[in-house]
C-alpha atoms as a PDB file:
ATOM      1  CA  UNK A   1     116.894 130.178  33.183  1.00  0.00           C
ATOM      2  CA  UNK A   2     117.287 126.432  32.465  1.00  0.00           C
ATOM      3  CA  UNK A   3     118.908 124.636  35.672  1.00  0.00           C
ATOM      4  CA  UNK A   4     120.355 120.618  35.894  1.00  0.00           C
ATOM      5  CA  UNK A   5     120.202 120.735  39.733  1.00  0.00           C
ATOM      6  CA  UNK A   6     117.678 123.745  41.287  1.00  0.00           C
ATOM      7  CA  UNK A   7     117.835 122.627  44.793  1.00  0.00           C
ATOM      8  CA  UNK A   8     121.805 123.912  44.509  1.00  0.00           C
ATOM      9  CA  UNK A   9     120.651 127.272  44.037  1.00  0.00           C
ATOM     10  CA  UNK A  10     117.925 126.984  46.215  1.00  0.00           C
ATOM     11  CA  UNK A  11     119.328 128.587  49.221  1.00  0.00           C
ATOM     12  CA  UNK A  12     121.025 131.159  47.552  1.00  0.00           C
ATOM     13  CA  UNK A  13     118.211 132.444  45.988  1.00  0.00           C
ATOM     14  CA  UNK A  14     116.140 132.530  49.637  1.00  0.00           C
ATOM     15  CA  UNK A  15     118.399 134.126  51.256  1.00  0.00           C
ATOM     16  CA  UNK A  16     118.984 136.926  48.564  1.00  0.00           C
ATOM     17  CA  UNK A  17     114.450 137.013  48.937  1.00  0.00           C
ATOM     18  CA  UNK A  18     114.978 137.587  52.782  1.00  0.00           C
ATOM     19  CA  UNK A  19     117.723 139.877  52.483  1.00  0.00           C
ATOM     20  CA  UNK A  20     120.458 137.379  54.018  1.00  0.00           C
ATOM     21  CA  UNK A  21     119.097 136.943  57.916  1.00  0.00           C
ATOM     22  CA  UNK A  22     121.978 134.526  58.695  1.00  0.00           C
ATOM     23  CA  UNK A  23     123.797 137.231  58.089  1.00  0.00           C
ATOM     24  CA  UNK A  24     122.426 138.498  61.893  1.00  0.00           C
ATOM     25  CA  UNK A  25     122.662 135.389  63.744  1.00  0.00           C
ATOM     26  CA  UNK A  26     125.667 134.019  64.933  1.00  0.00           C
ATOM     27  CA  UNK A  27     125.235 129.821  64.259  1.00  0.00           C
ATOM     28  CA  UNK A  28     127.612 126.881  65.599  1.00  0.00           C
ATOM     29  CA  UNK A  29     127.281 123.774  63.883  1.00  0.00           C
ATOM     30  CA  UNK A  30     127.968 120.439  66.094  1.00  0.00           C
ATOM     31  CA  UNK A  31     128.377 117.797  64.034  1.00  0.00           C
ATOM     32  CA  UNK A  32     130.175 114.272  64.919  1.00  0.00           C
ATOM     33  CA  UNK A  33     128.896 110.574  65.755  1.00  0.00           C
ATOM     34  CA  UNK A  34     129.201 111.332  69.714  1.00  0.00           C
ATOM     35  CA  UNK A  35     128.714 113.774  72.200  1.00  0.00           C
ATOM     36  CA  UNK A  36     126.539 115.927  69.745  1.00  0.00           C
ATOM     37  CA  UNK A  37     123.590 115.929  72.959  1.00  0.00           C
ATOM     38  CA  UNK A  38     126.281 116.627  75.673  1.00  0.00           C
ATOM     39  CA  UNK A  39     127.868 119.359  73.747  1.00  0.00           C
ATOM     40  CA  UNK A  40     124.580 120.959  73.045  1.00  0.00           C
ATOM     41  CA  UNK A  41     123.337 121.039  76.646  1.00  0.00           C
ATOM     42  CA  UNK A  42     126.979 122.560  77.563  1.00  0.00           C
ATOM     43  CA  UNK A  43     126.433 125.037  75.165  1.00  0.00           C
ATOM     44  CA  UNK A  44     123.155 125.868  76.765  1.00  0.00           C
ATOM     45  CA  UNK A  45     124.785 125.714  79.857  1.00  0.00           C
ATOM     46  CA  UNK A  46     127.225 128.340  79.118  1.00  0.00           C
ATOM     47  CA  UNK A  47     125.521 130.718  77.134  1.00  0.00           C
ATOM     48  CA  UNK A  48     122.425 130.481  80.304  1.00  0.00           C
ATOM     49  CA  UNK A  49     125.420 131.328  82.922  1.00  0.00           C
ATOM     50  CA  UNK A  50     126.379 134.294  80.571  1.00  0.00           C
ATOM     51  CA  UNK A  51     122.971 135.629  80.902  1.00  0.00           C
ATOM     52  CA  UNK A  52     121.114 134.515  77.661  1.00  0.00           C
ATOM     53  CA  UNK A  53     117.833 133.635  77.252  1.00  0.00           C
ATOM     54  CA  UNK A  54     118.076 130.442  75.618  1.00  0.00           C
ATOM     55  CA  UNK A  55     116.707 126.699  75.778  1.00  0.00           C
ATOM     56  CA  UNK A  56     118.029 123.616  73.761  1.00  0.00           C
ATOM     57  CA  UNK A  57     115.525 122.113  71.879  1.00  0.00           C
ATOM     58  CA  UNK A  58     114.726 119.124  69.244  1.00  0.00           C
ATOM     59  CA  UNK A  59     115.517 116.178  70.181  1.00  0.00           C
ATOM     60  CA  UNK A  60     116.551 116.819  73.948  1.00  0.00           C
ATOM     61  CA  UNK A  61     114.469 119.527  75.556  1.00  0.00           C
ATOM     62  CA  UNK A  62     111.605 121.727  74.381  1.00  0.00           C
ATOM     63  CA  UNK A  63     110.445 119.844  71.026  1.00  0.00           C
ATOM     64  CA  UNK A  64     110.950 122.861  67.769  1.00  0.00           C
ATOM     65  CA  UNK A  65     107.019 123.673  67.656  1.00  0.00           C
ATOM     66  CA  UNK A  66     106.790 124.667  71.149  1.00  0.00           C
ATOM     67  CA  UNK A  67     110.226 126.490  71.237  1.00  0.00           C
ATOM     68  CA  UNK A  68     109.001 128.580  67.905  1.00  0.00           C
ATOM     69  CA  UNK A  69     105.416 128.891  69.763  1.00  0.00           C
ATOM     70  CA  UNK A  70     106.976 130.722  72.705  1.00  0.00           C
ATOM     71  CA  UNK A  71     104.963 134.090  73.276  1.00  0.00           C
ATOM     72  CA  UNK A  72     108.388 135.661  74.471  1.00  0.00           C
ATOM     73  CA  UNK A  73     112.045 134.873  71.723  1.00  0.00           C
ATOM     74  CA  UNK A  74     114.801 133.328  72.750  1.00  0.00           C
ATOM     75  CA  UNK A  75     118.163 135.303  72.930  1.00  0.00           C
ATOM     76  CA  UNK A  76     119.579 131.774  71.394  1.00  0.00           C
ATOM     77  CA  UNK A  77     118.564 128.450  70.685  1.00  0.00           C
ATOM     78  CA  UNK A  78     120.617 125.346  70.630  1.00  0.00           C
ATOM     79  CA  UNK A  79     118.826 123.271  68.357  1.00  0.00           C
ATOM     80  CA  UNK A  80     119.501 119.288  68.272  1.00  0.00           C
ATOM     81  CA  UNK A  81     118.106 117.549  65.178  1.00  0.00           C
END
């Protein structure tokens, strides 16, 4: 198979290899040139006060490394990169 562009197909074929784990996560994109660190931390916020175990992390909070190191996972993760 002869491709002009294999990164396009990249992520297709992945997820076909890893039998489609998005397709068990529920994922919110926030996207935008303000409020992206306010909405994040809401989002925490909310899903904390519904009971979930969850952190933001990235930029603002626990950095990625030490959120993925955790001995114990995370019910959700809002992730700010």
């Amino acid at each position: 198979m002869v491709l002009s562009d294999p990164r396009a197909i990249s992520g297709l074929v992945a997820a076909h290899i890893y039998s489609e784990p998005s397709s068990n996560m529920f994922t919110v994109g926030i996207t935008g040139t303000n409020g992206k660190t306010t909405t994040t931390l809401m989002l925490e916020s909310i899903l904390r006060a519904a009971g979930r175990r969850t952190v933001a992390a990235g930029n603002i909070g626990l950095s990625l490394v030490e959120t993925v190191m955790h001995p114990e996972p995370w019910d959700v993760l809002a992730v700010e990169v």
